[in-house]
N, C-alpha and C. Protein backbone atom coordinates (compact mmCIF):
# COMPACT_ATOMS: atom_id res chain seq x y z
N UNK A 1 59.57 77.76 82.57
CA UNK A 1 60.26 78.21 81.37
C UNK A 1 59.27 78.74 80.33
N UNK A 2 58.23 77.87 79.83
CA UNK A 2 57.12 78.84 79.53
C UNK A 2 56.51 79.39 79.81
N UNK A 3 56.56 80.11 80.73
CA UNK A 3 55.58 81.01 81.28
C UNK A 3 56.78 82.41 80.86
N UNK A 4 58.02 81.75 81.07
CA UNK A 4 59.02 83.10 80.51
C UNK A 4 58.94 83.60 79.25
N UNK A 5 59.00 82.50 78.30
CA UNK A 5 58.86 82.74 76.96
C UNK A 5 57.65 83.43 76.80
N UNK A 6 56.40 83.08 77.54
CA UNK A 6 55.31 83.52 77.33
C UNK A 6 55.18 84.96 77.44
N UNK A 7 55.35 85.75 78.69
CA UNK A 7 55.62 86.83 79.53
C UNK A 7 57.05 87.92 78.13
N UNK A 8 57.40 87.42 77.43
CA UNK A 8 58.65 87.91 76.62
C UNK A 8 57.90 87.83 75.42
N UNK A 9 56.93 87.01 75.14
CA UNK A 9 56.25 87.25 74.04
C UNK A 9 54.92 88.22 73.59
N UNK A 10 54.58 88.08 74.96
CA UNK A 10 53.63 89.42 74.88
C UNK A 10 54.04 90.78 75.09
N UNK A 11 55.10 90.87 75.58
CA UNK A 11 55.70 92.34 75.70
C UNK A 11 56.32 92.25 73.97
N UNK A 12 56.99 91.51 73.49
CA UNK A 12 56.96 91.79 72.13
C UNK A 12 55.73 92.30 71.04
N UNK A 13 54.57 91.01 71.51
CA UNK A 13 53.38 91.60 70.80
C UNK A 13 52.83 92.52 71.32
N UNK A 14 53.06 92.90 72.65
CA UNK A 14 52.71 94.52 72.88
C UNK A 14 52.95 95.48 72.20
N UNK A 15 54.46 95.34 72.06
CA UNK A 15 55.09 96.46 70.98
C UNK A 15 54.90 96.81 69.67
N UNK A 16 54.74 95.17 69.27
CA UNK A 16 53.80 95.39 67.49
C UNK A 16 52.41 95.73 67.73
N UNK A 17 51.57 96.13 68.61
CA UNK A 17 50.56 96.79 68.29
C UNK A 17 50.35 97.88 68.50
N UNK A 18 51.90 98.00 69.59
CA UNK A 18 51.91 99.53 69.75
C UNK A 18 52.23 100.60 68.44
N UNK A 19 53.10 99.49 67.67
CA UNK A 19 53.49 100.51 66.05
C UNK A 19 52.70 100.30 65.71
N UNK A 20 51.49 99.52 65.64
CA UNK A 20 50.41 99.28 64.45
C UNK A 20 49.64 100.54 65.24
N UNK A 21 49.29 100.86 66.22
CA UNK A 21 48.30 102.14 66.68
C UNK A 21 49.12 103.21 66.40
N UNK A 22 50.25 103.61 66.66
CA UNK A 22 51.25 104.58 66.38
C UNK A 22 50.33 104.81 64.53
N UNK A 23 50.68 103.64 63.90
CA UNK A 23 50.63 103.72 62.35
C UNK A 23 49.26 104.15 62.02
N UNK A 24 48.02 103.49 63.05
CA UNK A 24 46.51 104.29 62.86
C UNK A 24 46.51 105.64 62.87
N UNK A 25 47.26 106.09 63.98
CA UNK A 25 47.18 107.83 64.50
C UNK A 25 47.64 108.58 63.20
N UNK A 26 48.72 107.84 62.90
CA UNK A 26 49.40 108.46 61.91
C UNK A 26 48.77 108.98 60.75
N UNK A 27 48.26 107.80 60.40
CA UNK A 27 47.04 107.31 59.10
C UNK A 27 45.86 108.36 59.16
N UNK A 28 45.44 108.26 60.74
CA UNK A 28 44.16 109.13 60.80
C UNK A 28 44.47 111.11 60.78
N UNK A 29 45.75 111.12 60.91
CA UNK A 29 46.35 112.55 60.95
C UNK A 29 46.41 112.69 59.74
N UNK A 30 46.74 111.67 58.74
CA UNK A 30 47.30 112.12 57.17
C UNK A 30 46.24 112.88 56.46
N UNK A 31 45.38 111.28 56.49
CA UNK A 31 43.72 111.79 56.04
C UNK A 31 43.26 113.06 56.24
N UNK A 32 42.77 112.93 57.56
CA UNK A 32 42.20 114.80 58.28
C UNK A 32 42.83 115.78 57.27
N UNK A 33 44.27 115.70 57.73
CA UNK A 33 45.57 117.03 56.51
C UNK A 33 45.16 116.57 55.07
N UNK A 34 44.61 116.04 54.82
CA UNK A 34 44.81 115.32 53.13
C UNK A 34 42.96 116.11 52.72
N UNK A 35 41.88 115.90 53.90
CA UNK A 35 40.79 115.84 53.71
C UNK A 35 40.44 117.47 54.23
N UNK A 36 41.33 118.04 54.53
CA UNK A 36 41.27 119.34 54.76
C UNK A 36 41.79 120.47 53.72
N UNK A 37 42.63 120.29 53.35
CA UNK A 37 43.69 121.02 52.64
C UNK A 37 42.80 120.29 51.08
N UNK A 38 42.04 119.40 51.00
CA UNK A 38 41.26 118.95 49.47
C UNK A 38 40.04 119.69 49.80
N UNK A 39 39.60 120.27 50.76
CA UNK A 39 38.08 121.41 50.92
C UNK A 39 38.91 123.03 50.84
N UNK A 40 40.31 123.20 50.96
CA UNK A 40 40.55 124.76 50.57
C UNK A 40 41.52 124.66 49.06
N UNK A 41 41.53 123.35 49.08
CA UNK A 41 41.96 123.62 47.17
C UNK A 41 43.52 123.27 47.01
N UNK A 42 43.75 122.60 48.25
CA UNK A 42 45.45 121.80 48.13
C UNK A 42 45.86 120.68 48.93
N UNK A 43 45.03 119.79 48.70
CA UNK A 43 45.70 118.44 48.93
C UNK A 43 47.23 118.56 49.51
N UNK A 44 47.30 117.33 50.31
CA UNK A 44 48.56 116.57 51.13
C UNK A 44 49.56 116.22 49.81
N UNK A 45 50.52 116.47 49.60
CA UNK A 45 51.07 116.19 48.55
C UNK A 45 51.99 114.77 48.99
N UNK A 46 51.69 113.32 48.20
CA UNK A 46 52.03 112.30 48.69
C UNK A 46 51.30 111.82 49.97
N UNK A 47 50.17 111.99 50.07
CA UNK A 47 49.10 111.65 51.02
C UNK A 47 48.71 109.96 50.48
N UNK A 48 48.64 109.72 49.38
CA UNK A 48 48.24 108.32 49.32
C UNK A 48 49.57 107.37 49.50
N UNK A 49 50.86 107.55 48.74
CA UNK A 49 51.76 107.13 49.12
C UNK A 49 52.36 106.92 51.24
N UNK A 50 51.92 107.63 51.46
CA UNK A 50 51.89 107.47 53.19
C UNK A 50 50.66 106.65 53.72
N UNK A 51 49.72 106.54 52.97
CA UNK A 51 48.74 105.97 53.84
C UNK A 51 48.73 104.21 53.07
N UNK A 52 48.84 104.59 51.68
CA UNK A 52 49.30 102.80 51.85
C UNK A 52 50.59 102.81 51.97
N UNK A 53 51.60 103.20 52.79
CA UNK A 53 52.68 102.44 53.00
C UNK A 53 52.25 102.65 54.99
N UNK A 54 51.34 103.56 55.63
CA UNK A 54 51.29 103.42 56.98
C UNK A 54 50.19 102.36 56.93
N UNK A 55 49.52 101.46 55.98
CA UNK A 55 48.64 100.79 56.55
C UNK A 55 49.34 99.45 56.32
N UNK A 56 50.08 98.90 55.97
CA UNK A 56 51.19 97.54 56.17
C UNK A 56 51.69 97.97 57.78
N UNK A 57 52.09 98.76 58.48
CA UNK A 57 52.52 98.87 59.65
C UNK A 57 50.74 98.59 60.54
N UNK A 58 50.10 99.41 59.99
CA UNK A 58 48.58 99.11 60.60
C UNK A 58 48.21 97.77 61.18
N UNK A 59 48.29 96.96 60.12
CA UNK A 59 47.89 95.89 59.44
C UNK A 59 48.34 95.25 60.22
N UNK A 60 49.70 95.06 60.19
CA UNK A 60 50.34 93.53 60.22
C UNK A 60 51.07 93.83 61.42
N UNK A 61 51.16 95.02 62.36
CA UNK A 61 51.86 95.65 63.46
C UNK A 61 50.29 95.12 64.15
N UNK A 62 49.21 94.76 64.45
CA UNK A 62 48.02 94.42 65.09
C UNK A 62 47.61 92.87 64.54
N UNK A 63 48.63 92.81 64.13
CA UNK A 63 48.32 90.77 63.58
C UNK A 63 47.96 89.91 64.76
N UNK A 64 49.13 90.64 65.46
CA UNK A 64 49.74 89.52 66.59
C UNK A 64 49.11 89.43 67.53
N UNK A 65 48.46 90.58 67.42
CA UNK A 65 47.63 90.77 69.41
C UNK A 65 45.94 90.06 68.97
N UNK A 66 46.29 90.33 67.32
CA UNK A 66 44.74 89.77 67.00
C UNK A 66 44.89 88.05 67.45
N UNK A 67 45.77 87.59 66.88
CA UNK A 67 45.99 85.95 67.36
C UNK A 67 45.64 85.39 68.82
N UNK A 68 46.73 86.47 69.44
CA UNK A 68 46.56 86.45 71.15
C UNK A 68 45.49 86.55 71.93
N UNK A 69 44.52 88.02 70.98
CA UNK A 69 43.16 87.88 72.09
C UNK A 69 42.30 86.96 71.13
N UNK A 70 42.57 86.17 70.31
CA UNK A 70 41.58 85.43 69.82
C UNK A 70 40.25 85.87 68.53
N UNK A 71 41.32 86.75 68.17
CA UNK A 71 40.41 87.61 67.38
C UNK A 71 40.35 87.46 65.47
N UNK A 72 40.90 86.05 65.27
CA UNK A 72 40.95 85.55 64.48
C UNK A 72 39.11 85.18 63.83
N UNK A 73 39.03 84.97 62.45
CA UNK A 73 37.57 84.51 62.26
C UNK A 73 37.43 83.29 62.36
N UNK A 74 36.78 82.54 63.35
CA UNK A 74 36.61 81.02 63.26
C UNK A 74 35.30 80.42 63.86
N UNK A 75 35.21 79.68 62.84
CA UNK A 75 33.67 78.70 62.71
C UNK A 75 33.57 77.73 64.07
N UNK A 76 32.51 77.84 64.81
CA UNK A 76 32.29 76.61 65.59
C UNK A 76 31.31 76.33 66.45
N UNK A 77 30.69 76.02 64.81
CA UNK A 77 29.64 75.03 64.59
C UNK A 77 29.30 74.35 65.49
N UNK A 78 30.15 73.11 65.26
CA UNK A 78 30.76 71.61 65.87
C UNK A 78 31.35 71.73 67.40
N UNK A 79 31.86 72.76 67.55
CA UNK A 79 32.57 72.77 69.01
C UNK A 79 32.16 71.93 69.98
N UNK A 80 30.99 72.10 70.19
CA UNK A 80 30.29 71.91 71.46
C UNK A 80 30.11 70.24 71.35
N UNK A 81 30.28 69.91 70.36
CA UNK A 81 29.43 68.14 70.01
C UNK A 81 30.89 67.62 69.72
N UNK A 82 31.89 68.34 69.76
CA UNK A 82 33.37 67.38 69.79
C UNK A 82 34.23 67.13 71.08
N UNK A 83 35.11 66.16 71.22
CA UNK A 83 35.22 66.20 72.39
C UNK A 83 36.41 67.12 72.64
N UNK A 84 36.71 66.82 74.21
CA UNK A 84 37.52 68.10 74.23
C UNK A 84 38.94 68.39 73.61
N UNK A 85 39.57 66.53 73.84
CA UNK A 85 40.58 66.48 72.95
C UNK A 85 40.70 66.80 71.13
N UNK A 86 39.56 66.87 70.80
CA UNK A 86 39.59 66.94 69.34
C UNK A 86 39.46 68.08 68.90
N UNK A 87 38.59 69.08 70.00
CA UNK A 87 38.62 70.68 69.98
C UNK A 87 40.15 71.12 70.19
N UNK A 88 41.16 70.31 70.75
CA UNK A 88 42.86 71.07 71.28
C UNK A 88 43.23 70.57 70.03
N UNK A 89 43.08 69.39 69.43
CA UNK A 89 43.60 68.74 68.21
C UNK A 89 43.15 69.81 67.11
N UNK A 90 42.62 70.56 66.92
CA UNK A 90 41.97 71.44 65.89
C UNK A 90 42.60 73.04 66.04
N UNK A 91 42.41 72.84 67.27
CA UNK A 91 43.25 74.38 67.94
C UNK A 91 44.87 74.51 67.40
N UNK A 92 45.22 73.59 67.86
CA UNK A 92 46.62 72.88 67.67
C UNK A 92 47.39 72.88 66.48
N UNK A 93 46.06 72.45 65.41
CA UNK A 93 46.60 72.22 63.66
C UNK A 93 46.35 73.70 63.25
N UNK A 94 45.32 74.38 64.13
CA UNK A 94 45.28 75.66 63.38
C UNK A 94 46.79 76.88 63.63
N UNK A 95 46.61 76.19 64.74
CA UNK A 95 47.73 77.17 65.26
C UNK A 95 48.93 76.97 64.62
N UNK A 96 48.89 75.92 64.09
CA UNK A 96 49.97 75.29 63.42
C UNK A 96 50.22 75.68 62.02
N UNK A 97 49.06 76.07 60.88
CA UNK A 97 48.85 76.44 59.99
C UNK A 97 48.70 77.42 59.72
N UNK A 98 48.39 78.43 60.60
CA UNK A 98 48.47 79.62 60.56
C UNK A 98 50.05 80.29 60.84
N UNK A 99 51.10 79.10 61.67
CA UNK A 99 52.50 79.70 61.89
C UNK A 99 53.21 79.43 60.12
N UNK A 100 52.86 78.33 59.48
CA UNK A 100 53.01 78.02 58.67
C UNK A 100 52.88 79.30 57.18
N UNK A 101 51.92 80.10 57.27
CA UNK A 101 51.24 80.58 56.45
C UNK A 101 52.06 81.83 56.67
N UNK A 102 51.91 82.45 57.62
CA UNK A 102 52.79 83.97 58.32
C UNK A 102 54.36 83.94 58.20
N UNK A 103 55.09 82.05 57.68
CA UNK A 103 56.36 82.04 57.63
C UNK A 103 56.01 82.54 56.18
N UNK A 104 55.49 81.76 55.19
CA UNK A 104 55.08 81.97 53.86
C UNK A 104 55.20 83.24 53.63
N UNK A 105 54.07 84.20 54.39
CA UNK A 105 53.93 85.57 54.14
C UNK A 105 55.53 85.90 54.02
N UNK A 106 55.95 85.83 55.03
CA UNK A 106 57.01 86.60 55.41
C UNK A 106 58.14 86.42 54.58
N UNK A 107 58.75 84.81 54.26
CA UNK A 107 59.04 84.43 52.79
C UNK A 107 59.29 85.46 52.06
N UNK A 108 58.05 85.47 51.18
CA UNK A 108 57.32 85.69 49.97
C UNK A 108 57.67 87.62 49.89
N UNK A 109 57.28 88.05 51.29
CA UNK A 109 57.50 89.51 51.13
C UNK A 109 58.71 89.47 50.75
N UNK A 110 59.71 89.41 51.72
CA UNK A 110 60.91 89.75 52.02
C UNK A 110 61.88 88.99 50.68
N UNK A 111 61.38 88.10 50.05
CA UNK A 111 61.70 88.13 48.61
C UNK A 111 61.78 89.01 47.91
N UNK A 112 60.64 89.54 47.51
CA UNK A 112 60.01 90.67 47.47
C UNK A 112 60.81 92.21 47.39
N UNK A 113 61.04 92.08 49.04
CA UNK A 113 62.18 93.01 49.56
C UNK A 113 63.38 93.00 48.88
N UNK A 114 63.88 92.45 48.26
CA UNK A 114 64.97 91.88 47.70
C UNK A 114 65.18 92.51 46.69
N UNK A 115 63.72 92.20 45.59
CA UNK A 115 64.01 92.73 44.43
C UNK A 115 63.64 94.18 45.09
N UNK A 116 62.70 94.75 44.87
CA UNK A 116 62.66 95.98 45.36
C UNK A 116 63.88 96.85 45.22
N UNK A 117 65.22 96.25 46.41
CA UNK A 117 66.17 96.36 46.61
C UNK A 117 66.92 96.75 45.63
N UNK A 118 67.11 96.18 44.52
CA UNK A 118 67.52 95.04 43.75
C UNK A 118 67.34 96.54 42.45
N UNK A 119 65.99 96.68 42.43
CA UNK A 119 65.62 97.79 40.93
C UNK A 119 65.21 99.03 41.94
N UNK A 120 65.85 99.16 43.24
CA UNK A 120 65.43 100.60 43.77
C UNK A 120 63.77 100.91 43.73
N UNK A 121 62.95 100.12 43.83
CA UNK A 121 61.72 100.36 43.75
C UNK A 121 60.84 101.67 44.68
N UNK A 122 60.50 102.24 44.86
CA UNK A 122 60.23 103.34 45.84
C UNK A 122 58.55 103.81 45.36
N UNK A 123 58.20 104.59 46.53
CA UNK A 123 56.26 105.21 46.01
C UNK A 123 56.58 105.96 44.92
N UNK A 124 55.41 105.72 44.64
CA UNK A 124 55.12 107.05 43.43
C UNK A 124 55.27 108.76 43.63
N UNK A 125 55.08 109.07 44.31
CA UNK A 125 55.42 110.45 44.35
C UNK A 125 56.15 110.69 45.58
N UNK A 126 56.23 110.51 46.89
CA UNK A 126 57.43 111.17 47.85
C UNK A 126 58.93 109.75 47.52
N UNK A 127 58.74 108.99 46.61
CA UNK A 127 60.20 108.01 46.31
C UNK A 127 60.15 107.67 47.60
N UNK A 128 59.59 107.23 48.58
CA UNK A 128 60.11 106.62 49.85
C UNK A 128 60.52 104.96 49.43
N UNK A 129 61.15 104.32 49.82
CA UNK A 129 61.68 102.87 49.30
C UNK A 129 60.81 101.75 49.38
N UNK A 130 60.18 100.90 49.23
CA UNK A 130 59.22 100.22 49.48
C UNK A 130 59.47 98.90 50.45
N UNK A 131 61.33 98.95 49.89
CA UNK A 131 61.51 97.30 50.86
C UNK A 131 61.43 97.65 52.42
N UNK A 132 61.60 98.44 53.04
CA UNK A 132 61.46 99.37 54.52
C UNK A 132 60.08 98.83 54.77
N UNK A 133 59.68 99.06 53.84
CA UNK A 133 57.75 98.89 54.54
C UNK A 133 57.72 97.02 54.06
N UNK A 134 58.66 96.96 53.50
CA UNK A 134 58.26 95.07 52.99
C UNK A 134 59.17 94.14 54.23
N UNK A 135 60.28 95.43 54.48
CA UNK A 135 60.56 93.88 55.07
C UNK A 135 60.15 94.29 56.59
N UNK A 136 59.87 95.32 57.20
CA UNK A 136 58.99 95.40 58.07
C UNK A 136 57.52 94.75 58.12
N UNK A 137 56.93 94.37 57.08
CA UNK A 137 55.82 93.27 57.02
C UNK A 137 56.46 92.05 57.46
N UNK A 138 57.41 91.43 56.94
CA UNK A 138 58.09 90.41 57.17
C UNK A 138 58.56 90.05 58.83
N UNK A 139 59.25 91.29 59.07
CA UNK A 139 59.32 91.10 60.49
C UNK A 139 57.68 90.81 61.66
N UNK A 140 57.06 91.80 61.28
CA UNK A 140 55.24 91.19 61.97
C UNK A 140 55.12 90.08 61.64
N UNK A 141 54.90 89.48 60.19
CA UNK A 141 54.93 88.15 59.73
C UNK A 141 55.18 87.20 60.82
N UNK A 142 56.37 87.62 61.19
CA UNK A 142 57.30 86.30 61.82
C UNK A 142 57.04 86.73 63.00
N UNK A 143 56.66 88.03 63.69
CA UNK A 143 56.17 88.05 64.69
C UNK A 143 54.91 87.34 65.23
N UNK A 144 54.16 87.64 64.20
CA UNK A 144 52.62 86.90 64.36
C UNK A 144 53.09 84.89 64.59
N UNK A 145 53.61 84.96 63.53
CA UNK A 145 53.80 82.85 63.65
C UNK A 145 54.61 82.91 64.56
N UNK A 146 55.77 83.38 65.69
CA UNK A 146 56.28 82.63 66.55
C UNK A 146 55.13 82.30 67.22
N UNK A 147 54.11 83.89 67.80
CA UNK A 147 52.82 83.83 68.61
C UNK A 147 51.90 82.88 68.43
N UNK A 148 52.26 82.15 67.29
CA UNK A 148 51.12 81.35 66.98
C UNK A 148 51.50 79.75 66.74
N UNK A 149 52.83 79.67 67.04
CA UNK A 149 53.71 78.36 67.29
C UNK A 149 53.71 78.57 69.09
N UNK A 150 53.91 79.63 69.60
CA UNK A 150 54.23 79.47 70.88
C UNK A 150 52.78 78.79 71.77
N UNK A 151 51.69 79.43 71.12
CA UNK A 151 49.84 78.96 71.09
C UNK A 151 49.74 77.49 71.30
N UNK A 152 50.61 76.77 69.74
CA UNK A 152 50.48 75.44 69.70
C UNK A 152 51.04 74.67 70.73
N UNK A 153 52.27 75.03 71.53
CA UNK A 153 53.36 74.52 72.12
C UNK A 153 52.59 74.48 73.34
N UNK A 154 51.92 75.70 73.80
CA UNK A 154 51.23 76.01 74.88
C UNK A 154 49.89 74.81 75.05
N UNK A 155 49.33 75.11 74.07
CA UNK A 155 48.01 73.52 74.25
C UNK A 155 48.56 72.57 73.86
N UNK A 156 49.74 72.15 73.44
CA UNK A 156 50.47 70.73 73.40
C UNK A 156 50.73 70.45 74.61
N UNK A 157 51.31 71.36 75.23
CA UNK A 157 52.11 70.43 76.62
C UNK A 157 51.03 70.83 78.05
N UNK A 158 50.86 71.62 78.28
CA UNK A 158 49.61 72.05 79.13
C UNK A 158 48.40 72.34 78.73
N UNK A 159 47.64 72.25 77.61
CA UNK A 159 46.24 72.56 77.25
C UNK A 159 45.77 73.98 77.41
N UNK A 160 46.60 74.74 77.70
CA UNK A 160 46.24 76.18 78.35
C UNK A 160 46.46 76.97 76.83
N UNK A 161 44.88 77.45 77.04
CA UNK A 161 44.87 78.18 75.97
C UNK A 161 45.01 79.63 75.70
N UNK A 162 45.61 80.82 75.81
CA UNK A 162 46.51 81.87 76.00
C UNK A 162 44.65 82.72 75.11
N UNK A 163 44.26 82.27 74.59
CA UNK A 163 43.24 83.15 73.95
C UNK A 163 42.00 83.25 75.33
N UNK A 164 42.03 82.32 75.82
CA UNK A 164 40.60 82.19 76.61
C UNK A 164 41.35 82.36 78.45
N UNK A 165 42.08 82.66 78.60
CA UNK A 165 42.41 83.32 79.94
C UNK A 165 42.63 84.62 79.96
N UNK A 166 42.10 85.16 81.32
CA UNK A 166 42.33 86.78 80.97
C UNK A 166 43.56 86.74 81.65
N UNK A 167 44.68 87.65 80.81
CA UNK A 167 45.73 87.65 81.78
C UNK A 167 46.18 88.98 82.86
N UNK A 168 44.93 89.58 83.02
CA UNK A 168 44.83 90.66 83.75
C UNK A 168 44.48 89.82 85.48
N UNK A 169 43.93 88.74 85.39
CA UNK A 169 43.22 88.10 86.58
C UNK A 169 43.64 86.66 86.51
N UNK A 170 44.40 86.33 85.02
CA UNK A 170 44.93 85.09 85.54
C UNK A 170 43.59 83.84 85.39
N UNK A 171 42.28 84.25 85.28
CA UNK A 171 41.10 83.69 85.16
C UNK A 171 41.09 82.93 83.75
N UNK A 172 39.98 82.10 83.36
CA UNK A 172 39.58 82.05 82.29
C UNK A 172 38.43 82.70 81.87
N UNK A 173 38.18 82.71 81.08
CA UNK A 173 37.58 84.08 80.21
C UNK A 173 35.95 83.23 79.91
């Protein structure tokens, strides 16, 4: 049964990094048009409004796969001189605190989203709406913490740690 959930969760976080690269290309097309058209004397008109509203899709559309391959920043020091149970006990609380934190995020945006909603908030110059791009953070949000509750669940009941196996070979890493 977890290995289903598992297998359903990475094709999900496949997909959020597939919009988060979609959102790079995008980003890196704006720029070029923005950084071209500012050397013959006419700027992208609403070029900054697109690039911070394509870099929340960037961002937080590549959260998830960052969790998965382990690409989080973490200290360890100590690793090696703890034992092994206290290294899963640490893994475990992080994974735990970090699902914790990404509910928060997601919260907090989509509050957020609300008002937005609420006073019509939109960019500065193309008016595009802002809660679209907020509560699409929200959704990664919650994408990222299931991935990172499903992490904990995974070294709770089998010790198998989803960051340190390759799942191309099924190996550990």
């Amino acid at each position: 049964m977890l290995a289903i959930i598992r297998k359903l969760a990475d094709g999900i976080i496949s997909l959020s990094a597939a919009l988060g690269a979609l959102g790079l290309i995008f980003e890196v097309i704006i720029i070029l048009a923005d950084v071209i058209g500012r050397a013959m004397g006419s700027p992208l008109y609403g070029s900054q409004d697109i690039v911070t509203m394509t870099m929340v899709i960037l961002l937080f559309g590549a959260m998830a796969l960052c969790d998965r391959q382990g690409g989080h920043i973490s200290v360890d020091l100590f690793e090696r001189n703890y034992p092994v149970v206290l290294n899963r006990l640490i893994d475990v609380f992080s994974a735990l605190l970090g699902t914790v934190i990404f509910v928060g995020i997601a919260y907090s945006v989509n509050e957020s989203a609300k008002i937005s909603t609420m006073l019509n908030l939109s960019t500065n110059l193309l008016l595009i709406p802002k809660a679209w791009f907020q509560n699409g953070l929200s959704v990664f949000a919650l994408i990222t913490a299931a991935g990172m509750a499903l992490r904990a669940v995974e070294l709770t009941l089998s010790g198998r740690d989803i960051r340190k196996v390759d799942t191309d070979k099924g190996d550990a890493a």
